[in-house]
PDB file of N, CA and C in Angstrom:
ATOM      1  N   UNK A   1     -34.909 -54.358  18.110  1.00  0.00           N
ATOM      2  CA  UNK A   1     -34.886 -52.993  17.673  1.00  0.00           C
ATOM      3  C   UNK A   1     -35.816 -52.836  16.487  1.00  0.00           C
ATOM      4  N   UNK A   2     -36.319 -51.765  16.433  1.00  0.00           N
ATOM      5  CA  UNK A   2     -37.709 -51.472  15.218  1.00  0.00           C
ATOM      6  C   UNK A   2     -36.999 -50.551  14.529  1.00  0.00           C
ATOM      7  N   UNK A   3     -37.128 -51.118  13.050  1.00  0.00           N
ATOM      8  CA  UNK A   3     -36.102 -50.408  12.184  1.00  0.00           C
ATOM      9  C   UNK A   3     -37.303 -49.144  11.342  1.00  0.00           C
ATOM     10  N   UNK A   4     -36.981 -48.173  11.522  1.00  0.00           N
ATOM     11  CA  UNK A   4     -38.041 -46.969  11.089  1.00  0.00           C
ATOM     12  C   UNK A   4     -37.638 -46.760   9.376  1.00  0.00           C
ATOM     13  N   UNK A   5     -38.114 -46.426   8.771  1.00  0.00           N
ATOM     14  CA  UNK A   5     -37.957 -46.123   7.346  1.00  0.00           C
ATOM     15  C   UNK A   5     -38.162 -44.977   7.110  1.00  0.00           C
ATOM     16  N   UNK A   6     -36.776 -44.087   6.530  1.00  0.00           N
ATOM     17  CA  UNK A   6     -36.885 -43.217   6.153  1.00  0.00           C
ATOM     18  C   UNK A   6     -37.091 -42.727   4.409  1.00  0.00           C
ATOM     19  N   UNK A   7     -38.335 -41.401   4.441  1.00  0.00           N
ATOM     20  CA  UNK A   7     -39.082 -41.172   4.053  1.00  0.00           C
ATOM     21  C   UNK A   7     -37.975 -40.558   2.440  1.00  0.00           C
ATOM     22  N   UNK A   8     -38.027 -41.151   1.374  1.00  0.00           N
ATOM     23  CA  UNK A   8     -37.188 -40.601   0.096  1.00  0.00           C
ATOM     24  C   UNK A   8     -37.151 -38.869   0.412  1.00  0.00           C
ATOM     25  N   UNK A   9     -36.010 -38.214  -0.282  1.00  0.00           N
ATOM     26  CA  UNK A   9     -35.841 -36.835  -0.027  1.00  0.00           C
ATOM     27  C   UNK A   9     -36.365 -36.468  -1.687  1.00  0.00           C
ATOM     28  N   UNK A  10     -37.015 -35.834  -1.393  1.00  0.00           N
ATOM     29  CA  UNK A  10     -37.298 -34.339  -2.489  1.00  0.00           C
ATOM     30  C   UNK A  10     -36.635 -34.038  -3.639  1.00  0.00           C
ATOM     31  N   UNK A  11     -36.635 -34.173  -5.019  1.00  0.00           N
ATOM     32  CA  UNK A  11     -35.564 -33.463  -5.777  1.00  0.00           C
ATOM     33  C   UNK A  11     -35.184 -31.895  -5.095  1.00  0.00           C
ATOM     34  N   UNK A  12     -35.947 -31.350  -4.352  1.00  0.00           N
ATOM     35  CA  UNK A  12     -35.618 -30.238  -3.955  1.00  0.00           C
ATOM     36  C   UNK A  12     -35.066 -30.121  -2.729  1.00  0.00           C
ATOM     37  N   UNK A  13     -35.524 -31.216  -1.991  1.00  0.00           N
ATOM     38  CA  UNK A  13     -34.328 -31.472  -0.310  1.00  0.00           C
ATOM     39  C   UNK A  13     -33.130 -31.610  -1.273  1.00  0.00           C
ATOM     40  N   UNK A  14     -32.911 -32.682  -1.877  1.00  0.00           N
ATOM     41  CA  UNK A  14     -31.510 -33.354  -2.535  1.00  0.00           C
ATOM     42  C   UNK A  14     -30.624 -31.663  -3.190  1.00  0.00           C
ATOM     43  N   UNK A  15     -31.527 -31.179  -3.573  1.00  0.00           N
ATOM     44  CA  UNK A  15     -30.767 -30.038  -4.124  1.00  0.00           C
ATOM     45  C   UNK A  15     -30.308 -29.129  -2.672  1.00  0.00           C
ATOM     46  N   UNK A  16     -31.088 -28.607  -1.860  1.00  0.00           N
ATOM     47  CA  UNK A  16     -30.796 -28.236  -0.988  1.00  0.00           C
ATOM     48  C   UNK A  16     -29.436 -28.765  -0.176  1.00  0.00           C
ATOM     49  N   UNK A  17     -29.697 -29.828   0.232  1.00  0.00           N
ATOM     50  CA  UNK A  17     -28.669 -30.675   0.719  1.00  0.00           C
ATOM     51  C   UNK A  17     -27.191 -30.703   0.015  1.00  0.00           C
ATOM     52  N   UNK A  18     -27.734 -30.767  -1.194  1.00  0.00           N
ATOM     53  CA  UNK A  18     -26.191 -30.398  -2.380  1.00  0.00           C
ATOM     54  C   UNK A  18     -25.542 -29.207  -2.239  1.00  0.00           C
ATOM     55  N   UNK A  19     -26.594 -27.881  -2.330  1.00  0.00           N
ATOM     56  CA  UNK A  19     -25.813 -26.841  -1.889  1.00  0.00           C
ATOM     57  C   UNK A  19     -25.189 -26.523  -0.891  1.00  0.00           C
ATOM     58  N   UNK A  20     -25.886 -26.972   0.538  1.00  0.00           N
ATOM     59  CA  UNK A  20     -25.254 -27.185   1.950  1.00  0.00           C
ATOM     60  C   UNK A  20     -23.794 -28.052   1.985  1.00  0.00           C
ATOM     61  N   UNK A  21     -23.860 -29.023   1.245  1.00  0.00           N
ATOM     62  CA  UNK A  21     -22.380 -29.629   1.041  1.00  0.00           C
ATOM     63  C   UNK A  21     -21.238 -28.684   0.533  1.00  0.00           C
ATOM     64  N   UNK A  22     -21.917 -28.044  -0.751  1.00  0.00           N
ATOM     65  CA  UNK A  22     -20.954 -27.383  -1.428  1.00  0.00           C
ATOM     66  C   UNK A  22     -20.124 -26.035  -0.850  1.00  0.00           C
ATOM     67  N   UNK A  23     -21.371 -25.593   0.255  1.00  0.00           N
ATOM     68  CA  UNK A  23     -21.421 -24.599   1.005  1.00  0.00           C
ATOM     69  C   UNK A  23     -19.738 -24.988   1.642  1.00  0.00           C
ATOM     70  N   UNK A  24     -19.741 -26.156   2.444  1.00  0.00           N
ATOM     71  CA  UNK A  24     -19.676 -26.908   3.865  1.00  0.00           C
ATOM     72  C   UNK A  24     -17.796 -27.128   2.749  1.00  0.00           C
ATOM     73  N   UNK A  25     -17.868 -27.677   1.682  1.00  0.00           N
ATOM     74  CA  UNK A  25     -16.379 -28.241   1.140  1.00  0.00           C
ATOM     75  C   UNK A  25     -16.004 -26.886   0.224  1.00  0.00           C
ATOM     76  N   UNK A  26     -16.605 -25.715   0.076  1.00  0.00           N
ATOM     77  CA  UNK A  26     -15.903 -24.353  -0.370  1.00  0.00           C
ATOM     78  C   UNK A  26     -15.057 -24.279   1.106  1.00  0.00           C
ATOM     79  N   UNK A  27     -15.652 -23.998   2.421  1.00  0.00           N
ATOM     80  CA  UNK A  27     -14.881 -23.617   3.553  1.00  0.00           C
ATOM     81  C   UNK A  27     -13.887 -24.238   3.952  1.00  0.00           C
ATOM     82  N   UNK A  28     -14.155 -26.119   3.869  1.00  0.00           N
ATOM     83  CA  UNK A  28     -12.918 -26.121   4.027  1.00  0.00           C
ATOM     84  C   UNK A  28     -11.780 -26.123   2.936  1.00  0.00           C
ATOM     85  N   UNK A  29     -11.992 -25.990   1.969  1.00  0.00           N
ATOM     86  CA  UNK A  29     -11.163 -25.771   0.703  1.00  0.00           C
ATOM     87  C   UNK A  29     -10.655 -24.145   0.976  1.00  0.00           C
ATOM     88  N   UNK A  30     -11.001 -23.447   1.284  1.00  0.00           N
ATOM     89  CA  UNK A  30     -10.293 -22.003   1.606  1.00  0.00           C
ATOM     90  C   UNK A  30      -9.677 -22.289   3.161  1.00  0.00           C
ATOM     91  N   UNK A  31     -10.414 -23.224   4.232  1.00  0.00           N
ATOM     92  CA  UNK A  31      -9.161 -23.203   5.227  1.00  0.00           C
ATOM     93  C   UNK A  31      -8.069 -24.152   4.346  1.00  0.00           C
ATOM     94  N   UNK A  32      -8.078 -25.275   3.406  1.00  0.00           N
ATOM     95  CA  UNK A  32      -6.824 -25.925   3.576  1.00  0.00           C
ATOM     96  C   UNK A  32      -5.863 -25.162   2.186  1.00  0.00           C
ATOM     97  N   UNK A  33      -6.478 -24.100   1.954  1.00  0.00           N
ATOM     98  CA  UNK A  33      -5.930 -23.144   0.883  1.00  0.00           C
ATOM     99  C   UNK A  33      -4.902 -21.932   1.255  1.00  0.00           C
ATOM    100  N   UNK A  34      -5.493 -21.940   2.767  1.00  0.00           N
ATOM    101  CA  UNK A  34      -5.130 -21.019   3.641  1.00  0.00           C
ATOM    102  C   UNK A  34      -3.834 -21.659   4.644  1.00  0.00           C
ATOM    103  N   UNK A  35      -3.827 -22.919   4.827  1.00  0.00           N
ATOM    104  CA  UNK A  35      -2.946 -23.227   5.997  1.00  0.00           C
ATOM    105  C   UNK A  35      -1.370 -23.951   4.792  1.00  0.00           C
ATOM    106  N   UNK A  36      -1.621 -24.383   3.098  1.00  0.00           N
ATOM    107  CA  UNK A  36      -0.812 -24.920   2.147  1.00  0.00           C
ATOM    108  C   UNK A  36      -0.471 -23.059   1.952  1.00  0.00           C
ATOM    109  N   UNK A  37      -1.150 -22.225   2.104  1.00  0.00           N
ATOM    110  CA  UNK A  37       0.011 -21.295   1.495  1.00  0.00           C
ATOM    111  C   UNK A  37       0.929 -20.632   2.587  1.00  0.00           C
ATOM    112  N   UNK A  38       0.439 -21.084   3.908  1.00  0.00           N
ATOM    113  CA  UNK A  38       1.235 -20.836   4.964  1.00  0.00           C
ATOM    114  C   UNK A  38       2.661 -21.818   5.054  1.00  0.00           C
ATOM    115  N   UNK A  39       1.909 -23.058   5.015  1.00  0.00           N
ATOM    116  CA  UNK A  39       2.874 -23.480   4.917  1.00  0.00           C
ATOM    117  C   UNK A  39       4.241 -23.140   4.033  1.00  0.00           C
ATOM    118  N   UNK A  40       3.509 -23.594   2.455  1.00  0.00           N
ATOM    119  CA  UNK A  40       4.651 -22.662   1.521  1.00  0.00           C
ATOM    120  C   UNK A  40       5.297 -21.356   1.737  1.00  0.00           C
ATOM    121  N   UNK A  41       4.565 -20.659   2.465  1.00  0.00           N
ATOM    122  CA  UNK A  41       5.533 -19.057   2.682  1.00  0.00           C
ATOM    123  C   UNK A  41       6.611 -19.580   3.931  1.00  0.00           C
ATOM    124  N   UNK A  42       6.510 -20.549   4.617  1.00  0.00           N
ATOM    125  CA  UNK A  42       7.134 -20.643   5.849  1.00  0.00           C
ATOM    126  C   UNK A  42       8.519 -20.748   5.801  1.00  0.00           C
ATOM    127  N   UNK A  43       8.018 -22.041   4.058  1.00  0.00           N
ATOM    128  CA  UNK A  43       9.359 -22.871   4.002  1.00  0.00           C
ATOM    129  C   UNK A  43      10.190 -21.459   3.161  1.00  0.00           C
ATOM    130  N   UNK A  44       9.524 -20.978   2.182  1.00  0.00           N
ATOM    131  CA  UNK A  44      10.196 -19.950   1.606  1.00  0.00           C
ATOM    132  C   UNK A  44      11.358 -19.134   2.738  1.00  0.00           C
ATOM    133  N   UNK A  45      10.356 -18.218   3.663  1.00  0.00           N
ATOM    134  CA  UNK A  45      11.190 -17.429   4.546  1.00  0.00           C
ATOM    135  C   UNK A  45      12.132 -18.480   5.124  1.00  0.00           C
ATOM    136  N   UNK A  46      12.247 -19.705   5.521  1.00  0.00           N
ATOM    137  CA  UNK A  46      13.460 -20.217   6.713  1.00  0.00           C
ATOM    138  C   UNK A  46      13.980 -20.888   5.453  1.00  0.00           C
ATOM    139  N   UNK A  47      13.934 -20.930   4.274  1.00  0.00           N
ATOM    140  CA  UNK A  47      15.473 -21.073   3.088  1.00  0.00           C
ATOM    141  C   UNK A  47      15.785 -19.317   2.922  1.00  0.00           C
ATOM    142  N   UNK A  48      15.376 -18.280   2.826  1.00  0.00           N
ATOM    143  CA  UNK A  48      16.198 -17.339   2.941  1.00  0.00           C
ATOM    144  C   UNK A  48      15.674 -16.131   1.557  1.00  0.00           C
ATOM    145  N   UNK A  49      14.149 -16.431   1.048  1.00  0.00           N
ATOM    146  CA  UNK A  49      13.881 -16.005   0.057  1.00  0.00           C
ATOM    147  C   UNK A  49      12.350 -15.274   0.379  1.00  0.00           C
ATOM    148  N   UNK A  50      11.966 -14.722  -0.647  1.00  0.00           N
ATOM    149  CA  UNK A  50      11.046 -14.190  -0.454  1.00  0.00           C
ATOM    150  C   UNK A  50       9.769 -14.607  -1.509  1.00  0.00           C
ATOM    151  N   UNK A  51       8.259 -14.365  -1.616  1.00  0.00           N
ATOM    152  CA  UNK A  51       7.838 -15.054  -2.010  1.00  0.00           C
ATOM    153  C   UNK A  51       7.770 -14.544  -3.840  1.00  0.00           C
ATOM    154  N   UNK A  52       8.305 -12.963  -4.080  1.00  0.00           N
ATOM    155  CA  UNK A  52       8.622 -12.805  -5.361  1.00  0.00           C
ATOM    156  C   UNK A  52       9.813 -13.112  -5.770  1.00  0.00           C
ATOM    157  N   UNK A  53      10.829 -13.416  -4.934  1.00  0.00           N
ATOM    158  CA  UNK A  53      12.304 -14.380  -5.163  1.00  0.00           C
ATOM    159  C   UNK A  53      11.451 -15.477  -6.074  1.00  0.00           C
ATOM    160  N   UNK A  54      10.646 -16.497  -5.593  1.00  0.00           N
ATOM    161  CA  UNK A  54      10.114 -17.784  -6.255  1.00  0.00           C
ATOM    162  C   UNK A  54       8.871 -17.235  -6.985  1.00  0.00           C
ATOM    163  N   UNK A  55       8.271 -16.160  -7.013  1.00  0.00           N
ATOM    164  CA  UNK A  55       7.076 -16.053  -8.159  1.00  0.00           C
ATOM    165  C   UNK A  55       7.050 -14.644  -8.345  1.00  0.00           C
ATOM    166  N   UNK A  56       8.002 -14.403  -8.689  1.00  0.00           N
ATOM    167  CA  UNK A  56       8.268 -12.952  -9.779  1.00  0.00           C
ATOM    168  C   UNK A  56       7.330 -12.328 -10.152  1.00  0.00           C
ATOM    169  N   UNK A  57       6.652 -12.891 -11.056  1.00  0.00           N
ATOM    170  CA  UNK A  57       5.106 -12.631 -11.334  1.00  0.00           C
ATOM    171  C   UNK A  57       3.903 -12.070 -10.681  1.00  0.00           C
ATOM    172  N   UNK A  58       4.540 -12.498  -9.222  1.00  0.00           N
ATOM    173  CA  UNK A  58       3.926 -11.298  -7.905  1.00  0.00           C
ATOM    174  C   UNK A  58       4.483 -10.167  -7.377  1.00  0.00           C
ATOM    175  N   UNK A  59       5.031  -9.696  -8.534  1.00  0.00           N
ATOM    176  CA  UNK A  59       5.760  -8.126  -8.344  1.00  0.00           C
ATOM    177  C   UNK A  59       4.764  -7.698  -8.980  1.00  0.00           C
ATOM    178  N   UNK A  60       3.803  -6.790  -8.237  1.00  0.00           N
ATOM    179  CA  UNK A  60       2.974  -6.106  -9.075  1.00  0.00           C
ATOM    180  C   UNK A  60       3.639  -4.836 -10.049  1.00  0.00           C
ATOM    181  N   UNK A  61       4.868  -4.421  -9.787  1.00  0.00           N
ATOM    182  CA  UNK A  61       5.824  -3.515 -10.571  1.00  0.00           C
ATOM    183  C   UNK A  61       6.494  -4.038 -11.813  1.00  0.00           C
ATOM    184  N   UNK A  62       6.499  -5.319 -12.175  1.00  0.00           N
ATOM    185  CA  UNK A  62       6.892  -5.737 -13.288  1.00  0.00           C
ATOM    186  C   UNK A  62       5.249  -5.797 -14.784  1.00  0.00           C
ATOM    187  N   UNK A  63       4.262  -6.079 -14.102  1.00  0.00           N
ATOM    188  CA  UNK A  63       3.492  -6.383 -14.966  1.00  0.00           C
ATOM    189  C   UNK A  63       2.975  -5.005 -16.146  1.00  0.00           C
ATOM    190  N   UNK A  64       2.670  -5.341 -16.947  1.00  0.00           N
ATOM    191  CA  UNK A  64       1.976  -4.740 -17.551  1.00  0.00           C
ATOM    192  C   UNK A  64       0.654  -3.832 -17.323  1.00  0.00           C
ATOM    193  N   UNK A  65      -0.523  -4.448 -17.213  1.00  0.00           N
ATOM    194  CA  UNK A  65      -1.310  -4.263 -16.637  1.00  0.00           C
ATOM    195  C   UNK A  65      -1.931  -5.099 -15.289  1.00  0.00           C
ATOM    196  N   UNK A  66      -3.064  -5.550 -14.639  1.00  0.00           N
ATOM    197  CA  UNK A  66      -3.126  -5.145 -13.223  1.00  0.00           C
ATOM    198  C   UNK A  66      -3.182  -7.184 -13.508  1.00  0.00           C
ATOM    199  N   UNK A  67      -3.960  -7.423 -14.403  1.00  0.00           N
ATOM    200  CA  UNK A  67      -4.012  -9.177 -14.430  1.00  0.00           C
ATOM    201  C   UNK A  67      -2.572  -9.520 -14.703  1.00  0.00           C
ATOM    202  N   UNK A  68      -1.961  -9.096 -15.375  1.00  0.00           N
ATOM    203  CA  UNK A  68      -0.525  -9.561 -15.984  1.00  0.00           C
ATOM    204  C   UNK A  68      -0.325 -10.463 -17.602  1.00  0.00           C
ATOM    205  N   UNK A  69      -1.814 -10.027 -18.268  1.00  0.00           N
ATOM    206  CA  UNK A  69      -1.744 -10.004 -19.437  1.00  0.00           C
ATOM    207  C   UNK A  69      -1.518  -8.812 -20.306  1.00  0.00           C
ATOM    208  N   UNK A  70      -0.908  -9.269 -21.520  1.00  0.00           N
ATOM    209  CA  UNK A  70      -0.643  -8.225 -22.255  1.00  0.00           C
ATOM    210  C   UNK A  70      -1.892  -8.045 -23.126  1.00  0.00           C
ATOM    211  N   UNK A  71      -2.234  -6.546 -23.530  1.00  0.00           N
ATOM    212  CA  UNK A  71      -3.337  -6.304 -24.195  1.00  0.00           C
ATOM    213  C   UNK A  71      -2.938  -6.450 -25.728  1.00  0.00           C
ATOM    214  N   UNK A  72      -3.709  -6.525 -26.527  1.00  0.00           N
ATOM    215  CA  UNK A  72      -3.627  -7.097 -28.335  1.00  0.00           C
ATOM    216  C   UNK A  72      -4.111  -5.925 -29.025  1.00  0.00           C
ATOM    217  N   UNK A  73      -3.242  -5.171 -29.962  1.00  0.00           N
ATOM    218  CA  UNK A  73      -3.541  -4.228 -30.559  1.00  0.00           C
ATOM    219  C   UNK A  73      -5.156  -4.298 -31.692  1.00  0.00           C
ATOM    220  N   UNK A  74      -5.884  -3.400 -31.364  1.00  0.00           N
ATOM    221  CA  UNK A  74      -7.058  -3.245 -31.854  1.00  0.00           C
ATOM    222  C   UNK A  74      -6.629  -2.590 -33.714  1.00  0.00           C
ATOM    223  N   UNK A  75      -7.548  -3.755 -34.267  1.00  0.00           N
ATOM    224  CA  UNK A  75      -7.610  -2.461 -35.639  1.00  0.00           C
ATOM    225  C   UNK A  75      -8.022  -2.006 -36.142  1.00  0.00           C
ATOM    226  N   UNK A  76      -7.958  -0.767 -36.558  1.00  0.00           N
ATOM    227  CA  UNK A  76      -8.648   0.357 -36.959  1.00  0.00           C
ATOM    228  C   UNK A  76      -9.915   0.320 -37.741  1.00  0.00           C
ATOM    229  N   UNK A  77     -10.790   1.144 -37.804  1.00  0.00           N
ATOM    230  CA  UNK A  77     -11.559   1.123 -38.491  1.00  0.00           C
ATOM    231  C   UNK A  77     -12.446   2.284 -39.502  1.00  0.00           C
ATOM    232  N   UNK A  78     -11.456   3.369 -38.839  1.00  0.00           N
ATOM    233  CA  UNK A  78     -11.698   4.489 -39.555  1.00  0.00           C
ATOM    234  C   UNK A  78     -10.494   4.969 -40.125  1.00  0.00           C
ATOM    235  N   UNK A  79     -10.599   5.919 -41.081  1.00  0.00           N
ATOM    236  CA  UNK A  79      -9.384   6.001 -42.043  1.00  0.00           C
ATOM    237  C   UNK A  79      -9.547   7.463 -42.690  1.00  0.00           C
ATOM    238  N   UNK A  80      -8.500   7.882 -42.448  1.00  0.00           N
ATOM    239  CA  UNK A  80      -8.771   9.351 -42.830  1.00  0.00           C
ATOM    240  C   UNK A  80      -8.327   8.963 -44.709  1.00  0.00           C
ATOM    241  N   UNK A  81      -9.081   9.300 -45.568  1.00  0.00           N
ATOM    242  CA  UNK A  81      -8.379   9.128 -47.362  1.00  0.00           C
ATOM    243  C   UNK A  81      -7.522  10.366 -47.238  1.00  0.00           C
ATOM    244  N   UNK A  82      -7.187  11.350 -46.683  1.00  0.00           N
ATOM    245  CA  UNK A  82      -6.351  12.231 -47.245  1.00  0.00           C
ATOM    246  C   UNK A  82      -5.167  12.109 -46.534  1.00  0.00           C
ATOM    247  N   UNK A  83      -5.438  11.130 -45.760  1.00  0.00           N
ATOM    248  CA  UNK A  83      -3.727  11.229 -44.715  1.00  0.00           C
ATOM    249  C   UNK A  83      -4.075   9.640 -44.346  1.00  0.00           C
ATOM    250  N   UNK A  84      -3.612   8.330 -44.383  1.00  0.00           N
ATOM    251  CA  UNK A  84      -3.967   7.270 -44.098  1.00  0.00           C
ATOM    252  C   UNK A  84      -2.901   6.763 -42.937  1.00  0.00           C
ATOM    253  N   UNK A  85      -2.030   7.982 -42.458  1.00  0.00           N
ATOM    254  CA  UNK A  85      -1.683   7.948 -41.322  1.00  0.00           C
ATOM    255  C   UNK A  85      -2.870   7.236 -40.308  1.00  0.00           C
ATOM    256  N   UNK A  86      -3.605   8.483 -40.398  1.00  0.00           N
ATOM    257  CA  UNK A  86      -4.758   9.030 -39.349  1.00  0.00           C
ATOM    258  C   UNK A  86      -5.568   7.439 -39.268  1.00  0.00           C
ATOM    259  N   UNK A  87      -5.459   7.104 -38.303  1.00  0.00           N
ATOM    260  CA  UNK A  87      -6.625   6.124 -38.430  1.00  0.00           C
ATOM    261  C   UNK A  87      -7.431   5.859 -36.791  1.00  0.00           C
ATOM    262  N   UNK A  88      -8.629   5.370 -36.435  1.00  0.00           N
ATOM    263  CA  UNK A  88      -9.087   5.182 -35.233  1.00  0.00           C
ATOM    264  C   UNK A  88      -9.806   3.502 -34.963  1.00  0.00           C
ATOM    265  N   UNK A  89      -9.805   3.481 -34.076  1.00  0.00           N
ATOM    266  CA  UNK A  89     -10.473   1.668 -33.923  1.00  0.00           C
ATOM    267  C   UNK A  89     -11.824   2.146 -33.391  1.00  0.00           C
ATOM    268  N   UNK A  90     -12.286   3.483 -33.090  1.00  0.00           N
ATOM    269  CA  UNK A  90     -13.805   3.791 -32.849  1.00  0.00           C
ATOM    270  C   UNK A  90     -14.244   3.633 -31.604  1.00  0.00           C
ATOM    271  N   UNK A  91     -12.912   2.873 -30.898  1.00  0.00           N
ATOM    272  CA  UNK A  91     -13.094   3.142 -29.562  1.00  0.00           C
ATOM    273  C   UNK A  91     -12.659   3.603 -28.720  1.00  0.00           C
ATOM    274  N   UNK A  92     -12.671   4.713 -27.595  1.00  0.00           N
ATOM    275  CA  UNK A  92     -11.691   5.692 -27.136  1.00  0.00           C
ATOM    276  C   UNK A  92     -12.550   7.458 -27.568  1.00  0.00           C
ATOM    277  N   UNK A  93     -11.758   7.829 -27.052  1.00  0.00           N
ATOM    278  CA  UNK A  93     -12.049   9.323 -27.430  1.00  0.00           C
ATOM    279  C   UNK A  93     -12.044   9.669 -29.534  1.00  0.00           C
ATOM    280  N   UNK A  94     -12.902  10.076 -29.521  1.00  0.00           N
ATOM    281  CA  UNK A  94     -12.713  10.428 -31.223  1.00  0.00           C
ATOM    282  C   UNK A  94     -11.516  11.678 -31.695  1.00  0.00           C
ATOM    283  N   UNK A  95     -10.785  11.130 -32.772  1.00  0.00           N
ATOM    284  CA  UNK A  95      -9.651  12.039 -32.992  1.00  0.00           C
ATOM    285  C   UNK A  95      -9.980  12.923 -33.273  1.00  0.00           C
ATOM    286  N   UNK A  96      -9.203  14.411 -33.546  1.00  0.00           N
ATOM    287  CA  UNK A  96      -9.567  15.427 -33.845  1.00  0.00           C
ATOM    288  C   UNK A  96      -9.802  15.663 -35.328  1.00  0.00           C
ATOM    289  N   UNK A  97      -8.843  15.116 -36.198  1.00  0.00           N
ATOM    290  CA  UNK A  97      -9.094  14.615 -37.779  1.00  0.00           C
ATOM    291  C   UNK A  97     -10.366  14.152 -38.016  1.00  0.00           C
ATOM    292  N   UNK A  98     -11.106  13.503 -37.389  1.00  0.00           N
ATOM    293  CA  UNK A  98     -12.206  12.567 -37.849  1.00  0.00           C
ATOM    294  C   UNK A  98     -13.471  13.900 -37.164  1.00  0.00           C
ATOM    295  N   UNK A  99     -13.183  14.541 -35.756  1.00  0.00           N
ATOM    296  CA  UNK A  99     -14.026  15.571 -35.173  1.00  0.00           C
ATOM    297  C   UNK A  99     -14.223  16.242 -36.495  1.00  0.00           C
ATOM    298  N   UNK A 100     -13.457  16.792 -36.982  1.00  0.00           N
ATOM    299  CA  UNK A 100     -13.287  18.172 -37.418  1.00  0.00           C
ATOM    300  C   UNK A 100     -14.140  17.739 -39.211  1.00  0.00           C
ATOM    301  N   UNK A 101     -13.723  16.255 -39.719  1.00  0.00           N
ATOM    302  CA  UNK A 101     -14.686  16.177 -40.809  1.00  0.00           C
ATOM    303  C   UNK A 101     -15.514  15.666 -40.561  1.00  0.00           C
ATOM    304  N   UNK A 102     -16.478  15.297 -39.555  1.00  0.00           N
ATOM    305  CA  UNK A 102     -17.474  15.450 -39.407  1.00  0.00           C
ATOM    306  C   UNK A 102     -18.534  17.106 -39.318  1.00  0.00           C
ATOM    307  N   UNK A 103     -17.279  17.900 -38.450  1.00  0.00           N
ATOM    308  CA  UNK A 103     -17.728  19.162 -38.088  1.00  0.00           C
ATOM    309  C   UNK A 103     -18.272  19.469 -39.687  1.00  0.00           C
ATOM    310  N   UNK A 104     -17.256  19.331 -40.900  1.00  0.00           N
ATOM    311  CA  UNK A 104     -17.849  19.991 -42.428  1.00  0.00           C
ATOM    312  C   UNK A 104     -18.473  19.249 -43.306  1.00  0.00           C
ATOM    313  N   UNK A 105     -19.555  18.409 -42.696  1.00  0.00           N
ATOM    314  CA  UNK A 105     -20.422  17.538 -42.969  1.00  0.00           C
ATOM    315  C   UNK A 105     -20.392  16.463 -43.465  1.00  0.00           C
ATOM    316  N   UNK A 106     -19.107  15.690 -42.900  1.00  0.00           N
ATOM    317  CA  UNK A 106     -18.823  14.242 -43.404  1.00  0.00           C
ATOM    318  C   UNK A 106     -19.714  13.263 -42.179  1.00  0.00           C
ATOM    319  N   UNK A 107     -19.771  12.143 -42.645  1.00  0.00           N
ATOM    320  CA  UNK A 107     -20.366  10.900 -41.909  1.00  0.00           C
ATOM    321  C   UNK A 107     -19.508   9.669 -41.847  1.00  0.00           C
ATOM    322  N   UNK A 108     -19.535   9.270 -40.526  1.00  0.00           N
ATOM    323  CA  UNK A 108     -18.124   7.973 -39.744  1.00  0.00           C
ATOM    324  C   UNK A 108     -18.215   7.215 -41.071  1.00  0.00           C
ATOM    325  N   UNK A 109     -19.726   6.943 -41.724  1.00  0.00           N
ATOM    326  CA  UNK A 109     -19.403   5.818 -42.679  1.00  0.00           C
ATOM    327  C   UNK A 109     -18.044   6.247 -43.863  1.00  0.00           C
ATOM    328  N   UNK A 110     -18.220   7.359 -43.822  1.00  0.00           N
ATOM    329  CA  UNK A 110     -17.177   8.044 -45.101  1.00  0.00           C
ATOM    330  C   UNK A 110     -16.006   7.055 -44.771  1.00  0.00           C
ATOM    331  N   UNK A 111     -15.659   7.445 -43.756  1.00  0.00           N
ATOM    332  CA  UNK A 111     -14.090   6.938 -43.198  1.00  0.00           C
ATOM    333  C   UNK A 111     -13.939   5.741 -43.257  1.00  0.00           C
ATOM    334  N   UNK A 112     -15.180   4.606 -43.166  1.00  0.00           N
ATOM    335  CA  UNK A 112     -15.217   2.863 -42.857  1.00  0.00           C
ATOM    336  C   UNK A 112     -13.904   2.541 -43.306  1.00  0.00           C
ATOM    337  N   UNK A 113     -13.323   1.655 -42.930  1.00  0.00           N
ATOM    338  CA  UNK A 113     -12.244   0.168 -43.996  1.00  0.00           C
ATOM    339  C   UNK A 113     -12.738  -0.724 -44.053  1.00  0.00           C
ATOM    340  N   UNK A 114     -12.796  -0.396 -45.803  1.00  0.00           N
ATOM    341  CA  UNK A 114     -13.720  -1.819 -46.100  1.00  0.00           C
ATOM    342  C   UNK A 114     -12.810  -3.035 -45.631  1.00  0.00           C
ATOM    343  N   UNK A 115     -13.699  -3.994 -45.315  1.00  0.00           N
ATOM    344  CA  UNK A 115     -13.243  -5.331 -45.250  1.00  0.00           C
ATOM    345  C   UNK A 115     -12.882  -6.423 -46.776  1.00  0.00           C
TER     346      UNK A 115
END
C-alpha cells in the first residue's frame, strides 16, 4: 500500500474546520438539551407535579420584572433647594418642579448634588 501524505491545513482551514465543529457540537448540545429537559418534565408529570411545583421561579406571575431580577434604586441627582423633597435621577421624564424652573431661567446645573 502507498502511503500518500497529507498536505498541513491552513491557519485558516484549521479555523474553518474549528467553526464547523463548533457549529456541529452547538446542535448536538441543543438536541441533548432538548431530550434532558424532556426527560425531566416526564419524571415531574408521572410523580404528580408540575414544572412550577419544582421551579417556582417559572411563574412568570410571581416575578418582578420579566428576567426576575430586582431593579436597584437610582440616585438622584437633581435637587430642588427650596423643597429637597423634590428630587430627580435625570433619567425618565423631567419633573414638573425642575420644568417649570427652568421655564424662569434656571439651568439643570443649578439643581446638581454635589458629590
Amino acid at each position: 500500500m502507498s502511503e500518500t501524505k497529507q498536505k498541513p491545513m491552513t491557519a485558516a482551514e484549521m479555523r474553518a474546520e474549528a467553526e464547523k465543529l463548533m457549529r456541529e457540537a452547538q446542535g448536538i448540545e441543543q438536541m441533548e438539551k432538548k431530550t434532558l429537559r424532556a426527560e425531566v418534565e416526564d419524571t415531574i408529570t408521572k410523580r404528580g407535579y408540575t414544572l412550577v411545583d419544582i421551579f417556582p421561579e417559572l411563574d412568570k406571575g410571581t416575578s418582578s420584572s420579566s428576567s426576575g431580577k430586582t431593579r436597584s434604586k437610582m440616585s438622584p441627582k437633581f435637587r430642588d433647594p427650596e423643597n429637597p423633597d423634590n428630587t430627580w435621577t435625570g433619567v425618565g421624564r423631567e419633573p414638573n418642579w425642575l420644568k417649570d424652573k427652568l421655564a424662569a431661567g434656571a439651568t439643570r446645573e443649578d439643581f446638581l448634588i454635589a458629590k
